[in-house]
C-alpha atoms as a PDB file:
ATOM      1  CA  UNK A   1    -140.273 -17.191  48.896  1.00  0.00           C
ATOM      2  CA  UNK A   2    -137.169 -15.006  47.972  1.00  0.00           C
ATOM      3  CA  UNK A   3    -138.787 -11.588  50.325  1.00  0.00           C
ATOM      4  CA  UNK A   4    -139.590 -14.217  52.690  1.00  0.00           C
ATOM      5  CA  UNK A   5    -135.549 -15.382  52.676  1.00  0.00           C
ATOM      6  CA  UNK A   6    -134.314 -12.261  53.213  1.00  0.00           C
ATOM      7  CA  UNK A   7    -136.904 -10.713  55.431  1.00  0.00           C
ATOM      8  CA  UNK A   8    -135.445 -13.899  57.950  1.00  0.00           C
ATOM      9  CA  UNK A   9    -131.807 -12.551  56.806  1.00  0.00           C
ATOM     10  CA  UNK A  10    -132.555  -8.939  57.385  1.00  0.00           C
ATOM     11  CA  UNK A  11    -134.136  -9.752  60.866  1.00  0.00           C
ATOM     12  CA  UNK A  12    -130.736 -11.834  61.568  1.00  0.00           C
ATOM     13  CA  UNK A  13    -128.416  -8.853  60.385  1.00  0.00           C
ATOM     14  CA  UNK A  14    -130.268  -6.414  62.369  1.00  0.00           C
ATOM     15  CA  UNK A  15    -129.954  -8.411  65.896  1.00  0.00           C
ATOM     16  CA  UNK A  16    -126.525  -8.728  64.961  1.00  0.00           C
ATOM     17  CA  UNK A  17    -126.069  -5.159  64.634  1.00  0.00           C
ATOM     18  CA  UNK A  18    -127.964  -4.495  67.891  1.00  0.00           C
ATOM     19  CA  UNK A  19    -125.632  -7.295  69.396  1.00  0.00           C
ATOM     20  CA  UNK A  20    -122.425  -5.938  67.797  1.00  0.00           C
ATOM     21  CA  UNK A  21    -122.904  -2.006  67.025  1.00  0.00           C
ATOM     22  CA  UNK A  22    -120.327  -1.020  63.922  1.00  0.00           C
ATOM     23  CA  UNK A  23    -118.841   2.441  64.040  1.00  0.00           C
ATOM     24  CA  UNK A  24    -117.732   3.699  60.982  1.00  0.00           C
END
């Protein structure tokens, strides 16, 4: 259940990278 959470979270963060690219 907990994978499964943040397999849904990691998926989110990475379109939101690919949306909003952060230079460091």
């Amino acid at each position: 259940f907990l994978s499964m959470k943040l397999e849904a979270v990691n998926s989110r963060m990475n379109s939101s990278i690919e949306a909003f690219p952060v230079k460091e």
